[in-house]
PDB file of N, CA and C in Angstrom:
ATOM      1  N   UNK A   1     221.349  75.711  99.386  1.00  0.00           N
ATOM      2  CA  UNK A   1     220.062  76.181  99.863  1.00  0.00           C
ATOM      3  C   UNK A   1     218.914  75.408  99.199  1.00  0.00           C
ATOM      4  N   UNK A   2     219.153  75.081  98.027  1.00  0.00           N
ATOM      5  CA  UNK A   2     217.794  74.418  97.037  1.00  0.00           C
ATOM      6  C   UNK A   2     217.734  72.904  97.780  1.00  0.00           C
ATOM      7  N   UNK A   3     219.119  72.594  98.189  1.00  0.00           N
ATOM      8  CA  UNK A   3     218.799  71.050  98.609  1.00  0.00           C
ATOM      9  C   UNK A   3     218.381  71.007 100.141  1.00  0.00           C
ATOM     10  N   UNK A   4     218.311  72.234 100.607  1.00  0.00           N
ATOM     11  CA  UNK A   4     217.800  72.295 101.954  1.00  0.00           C
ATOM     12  C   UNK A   4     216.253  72.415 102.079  1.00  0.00           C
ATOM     13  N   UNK A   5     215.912  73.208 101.276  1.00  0.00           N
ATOM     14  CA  UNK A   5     214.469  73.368 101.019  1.00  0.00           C
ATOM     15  C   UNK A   5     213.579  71.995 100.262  1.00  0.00           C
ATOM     16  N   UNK A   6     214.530  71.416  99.266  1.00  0.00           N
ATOM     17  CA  UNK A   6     214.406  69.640  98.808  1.00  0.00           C
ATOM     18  C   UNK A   6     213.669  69.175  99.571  1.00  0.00           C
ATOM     19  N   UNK A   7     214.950  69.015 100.745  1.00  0.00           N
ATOM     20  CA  UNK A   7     215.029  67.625 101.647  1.00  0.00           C
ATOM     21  C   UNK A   7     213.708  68.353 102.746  1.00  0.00           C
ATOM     22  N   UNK A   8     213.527  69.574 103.017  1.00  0.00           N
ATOM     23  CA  UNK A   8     212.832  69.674 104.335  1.00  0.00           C
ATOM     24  C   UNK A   8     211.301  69.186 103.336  1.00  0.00           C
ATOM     25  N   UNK A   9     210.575  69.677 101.922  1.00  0.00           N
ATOM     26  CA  UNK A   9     209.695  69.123 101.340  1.00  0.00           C
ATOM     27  C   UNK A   9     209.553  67.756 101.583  1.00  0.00           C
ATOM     28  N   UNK A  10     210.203  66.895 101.541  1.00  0.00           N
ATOM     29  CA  UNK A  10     210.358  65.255 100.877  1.00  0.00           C
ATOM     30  C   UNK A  10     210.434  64.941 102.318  1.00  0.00           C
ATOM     31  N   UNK A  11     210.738  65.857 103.136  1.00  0.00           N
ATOM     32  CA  UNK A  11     210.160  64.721 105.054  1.00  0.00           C
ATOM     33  C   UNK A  11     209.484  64.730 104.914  1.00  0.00           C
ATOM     34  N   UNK A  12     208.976  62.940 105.272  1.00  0.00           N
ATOM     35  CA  UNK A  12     207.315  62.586 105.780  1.00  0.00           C
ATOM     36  C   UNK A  12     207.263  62.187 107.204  1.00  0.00           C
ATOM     37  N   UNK A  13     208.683  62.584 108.463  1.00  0.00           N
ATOM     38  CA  UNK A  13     208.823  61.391 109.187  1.00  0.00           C
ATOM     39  C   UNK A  13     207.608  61.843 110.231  1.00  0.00           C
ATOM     40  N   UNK A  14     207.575  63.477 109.949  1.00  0.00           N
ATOM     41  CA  UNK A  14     206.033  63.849 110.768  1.00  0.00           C
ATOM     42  C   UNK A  14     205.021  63.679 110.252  1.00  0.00           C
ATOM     43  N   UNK A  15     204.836  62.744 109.358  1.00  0.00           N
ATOM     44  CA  UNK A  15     203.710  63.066 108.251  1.00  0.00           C
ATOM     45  C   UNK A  15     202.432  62.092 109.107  1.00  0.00           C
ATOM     46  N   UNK A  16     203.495  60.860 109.663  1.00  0.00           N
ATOM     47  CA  UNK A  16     202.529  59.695 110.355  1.00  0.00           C
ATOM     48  C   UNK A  16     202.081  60.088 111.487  1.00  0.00           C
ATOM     49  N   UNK A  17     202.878  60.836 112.409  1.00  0.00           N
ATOM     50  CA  UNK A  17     201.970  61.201 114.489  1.00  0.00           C
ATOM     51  C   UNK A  17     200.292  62.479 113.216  1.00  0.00           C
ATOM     52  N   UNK A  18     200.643  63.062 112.503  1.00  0.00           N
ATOM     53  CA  UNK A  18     199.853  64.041 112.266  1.00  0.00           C
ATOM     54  C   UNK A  18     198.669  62.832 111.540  1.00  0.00           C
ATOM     55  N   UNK A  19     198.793  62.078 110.869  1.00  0.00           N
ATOM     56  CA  UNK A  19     197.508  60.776 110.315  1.00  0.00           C
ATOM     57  C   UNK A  19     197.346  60.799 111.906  1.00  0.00           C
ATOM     58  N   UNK A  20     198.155  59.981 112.864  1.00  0.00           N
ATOM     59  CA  UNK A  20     197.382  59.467 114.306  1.00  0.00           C
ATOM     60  C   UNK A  20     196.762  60.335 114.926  1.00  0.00           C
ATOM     61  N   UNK A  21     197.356  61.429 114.777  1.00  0.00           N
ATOM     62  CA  UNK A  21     196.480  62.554 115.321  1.00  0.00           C
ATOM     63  C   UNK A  21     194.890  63.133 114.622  1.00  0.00           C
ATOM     64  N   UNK A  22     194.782  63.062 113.347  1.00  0.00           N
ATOM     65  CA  UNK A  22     193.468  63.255 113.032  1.00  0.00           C
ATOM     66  C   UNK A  22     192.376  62.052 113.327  1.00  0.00           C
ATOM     67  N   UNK A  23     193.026  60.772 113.220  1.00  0.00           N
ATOM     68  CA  UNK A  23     192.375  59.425 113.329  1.00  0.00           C
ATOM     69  C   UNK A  23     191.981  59.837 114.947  1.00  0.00           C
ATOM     70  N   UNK A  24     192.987  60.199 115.932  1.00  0.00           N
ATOM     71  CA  UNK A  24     192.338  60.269 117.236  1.00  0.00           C
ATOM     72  C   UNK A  24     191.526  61.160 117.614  1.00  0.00           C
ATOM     73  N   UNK A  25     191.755  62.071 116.947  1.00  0.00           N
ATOM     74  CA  UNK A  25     190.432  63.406 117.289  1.00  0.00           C
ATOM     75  C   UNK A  25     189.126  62.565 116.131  1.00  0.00           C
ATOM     76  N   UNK A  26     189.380  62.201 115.539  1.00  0.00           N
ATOM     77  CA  UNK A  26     188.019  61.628 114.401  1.00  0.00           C
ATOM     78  C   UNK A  26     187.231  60.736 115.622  1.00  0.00           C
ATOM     79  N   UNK A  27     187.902  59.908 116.404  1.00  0.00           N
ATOM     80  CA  UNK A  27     187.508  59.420 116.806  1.00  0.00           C
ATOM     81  C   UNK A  27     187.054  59.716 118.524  1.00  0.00           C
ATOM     82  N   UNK A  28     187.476  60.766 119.213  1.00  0.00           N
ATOM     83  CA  UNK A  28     186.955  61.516 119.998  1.00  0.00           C
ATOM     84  C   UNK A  28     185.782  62.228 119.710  1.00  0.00           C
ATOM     85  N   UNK A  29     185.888  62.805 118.694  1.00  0.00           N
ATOM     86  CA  UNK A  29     184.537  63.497 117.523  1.00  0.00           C
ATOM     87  C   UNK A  29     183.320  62.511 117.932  1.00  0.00           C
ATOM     88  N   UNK A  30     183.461  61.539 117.506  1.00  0.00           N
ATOM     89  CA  UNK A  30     182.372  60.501 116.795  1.00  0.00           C
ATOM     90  C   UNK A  30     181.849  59.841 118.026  1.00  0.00           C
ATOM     91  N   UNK A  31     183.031  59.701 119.565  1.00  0.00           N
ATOM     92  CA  UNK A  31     182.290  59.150 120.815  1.00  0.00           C
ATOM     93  C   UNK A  31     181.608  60.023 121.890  1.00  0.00           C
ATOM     94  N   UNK A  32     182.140  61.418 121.521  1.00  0.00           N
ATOM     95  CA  UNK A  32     181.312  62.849 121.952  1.00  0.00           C
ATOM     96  C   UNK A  32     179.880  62.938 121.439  1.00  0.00           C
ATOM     97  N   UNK A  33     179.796  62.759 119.849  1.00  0.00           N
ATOM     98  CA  UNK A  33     178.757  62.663 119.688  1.00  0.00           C
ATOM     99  C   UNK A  33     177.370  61.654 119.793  1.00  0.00           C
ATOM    100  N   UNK A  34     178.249  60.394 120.322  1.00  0.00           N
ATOM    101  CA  UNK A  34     177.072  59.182 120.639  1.00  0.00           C
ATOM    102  C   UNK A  34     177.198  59.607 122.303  1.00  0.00           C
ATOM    103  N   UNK A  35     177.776  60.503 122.917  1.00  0.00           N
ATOM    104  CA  UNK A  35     177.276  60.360 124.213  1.00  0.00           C
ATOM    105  C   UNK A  35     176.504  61.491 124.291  1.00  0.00           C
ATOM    106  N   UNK A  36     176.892  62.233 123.638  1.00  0.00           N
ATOM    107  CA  UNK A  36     175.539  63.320 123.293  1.00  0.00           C
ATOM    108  C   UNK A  36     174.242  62.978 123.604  1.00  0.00           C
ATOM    109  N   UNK A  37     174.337  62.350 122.489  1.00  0.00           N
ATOM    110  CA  UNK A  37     172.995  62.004 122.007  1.00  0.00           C
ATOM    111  C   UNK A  37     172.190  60.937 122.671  1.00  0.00           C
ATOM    112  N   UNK A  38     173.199  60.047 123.320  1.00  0.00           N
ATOM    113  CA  UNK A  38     172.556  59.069 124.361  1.00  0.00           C
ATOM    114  C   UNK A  38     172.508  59.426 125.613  1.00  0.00           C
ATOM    115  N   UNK A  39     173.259  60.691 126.111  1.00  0.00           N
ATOM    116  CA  UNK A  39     173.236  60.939 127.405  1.00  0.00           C
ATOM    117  C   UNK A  39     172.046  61.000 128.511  1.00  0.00           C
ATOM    118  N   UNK A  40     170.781  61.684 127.621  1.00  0.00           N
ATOM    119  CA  UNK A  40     169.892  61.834 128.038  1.00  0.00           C
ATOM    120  C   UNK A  40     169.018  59.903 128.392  1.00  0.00           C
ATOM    121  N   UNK A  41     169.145  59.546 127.518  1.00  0.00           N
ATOM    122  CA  UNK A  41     168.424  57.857 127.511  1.00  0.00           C
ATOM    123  C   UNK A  41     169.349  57.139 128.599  1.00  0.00           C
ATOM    124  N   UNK A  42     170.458  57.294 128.460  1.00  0.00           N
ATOM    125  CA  UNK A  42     171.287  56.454 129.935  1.00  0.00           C
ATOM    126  C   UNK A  42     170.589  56.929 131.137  1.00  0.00           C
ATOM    127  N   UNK A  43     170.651  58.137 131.189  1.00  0.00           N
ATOM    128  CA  UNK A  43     170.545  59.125 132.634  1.00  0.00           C
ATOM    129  C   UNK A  43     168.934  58.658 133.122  1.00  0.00           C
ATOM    130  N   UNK A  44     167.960  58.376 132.375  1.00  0.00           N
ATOM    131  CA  UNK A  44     166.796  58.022 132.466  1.00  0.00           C
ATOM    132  C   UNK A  44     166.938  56.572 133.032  1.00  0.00           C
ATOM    133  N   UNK A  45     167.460  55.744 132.441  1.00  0.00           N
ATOM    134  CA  UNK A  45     167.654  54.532 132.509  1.00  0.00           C
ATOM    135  C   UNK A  45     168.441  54.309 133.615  1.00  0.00           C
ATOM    136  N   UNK A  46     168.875  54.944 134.537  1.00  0.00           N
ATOM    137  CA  UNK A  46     169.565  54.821 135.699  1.00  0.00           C
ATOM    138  C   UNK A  46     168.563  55.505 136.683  1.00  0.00           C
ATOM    139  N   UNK A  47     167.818  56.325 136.143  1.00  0.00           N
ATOM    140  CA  UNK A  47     166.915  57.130 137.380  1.00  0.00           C
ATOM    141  C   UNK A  47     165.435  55.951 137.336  1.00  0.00           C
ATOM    142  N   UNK A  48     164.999  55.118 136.297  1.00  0.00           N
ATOM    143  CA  UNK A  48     164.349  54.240 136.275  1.00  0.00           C
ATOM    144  C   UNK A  48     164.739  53.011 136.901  1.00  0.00           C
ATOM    145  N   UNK A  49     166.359  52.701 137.282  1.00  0.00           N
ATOM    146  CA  UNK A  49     166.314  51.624 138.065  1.00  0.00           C
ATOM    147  C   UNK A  49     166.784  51.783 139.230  1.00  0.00           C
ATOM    148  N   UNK A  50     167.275  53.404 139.836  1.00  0.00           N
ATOM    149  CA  UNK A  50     167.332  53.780 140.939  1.00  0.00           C
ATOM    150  C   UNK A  50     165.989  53.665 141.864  1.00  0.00           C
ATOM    151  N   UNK A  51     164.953  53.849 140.949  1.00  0.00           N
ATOM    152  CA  UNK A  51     163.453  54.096 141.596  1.00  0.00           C
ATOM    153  C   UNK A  51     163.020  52.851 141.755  1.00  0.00           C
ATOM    154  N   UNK A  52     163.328  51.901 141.090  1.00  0.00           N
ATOM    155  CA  UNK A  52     163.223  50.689 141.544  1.00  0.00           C
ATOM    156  C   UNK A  52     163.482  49.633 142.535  1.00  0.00           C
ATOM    157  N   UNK A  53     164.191  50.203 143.487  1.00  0.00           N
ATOM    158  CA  UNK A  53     164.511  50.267 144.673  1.00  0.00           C
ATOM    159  C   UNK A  53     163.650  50.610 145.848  1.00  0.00           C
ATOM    160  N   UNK A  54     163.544  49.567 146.279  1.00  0.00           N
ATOM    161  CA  UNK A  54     162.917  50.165 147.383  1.00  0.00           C
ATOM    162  C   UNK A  54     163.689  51.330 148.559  1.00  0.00           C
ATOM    163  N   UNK A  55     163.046  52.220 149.141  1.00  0.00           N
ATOM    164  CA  UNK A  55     163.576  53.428 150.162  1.00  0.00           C
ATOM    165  C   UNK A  55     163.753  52.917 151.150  1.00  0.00           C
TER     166      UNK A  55
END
């Protein structure tokens, strides 16, 4: 039993998808928040060269 409880401690083989997994939400995080924040300045910037158009 002690070497069962050992060996399940001392796995790391899930240790690496769970790093890729915070690295990919870190980085979903961080492009949520630049579209945030730019969403409004794009959306302008498309209604400024929509109008630029002639009707």
């Amino acid at each position: 039993m002690r070497q069962l409880i050992s060996s399940f401690f001392s796995d790391e083989r899930g240790a690496t998808a769970i790093e890729y997994c915070l690295v990919a939400c870190s980085i979903s995080i961080v492009i949520v928040a630049a579209v945030t924040s730019l969403g409004e300045n794009v959306r302008l910037l498309f209604v400024r060269v929509r109008d630029g158009f002639p009707q």
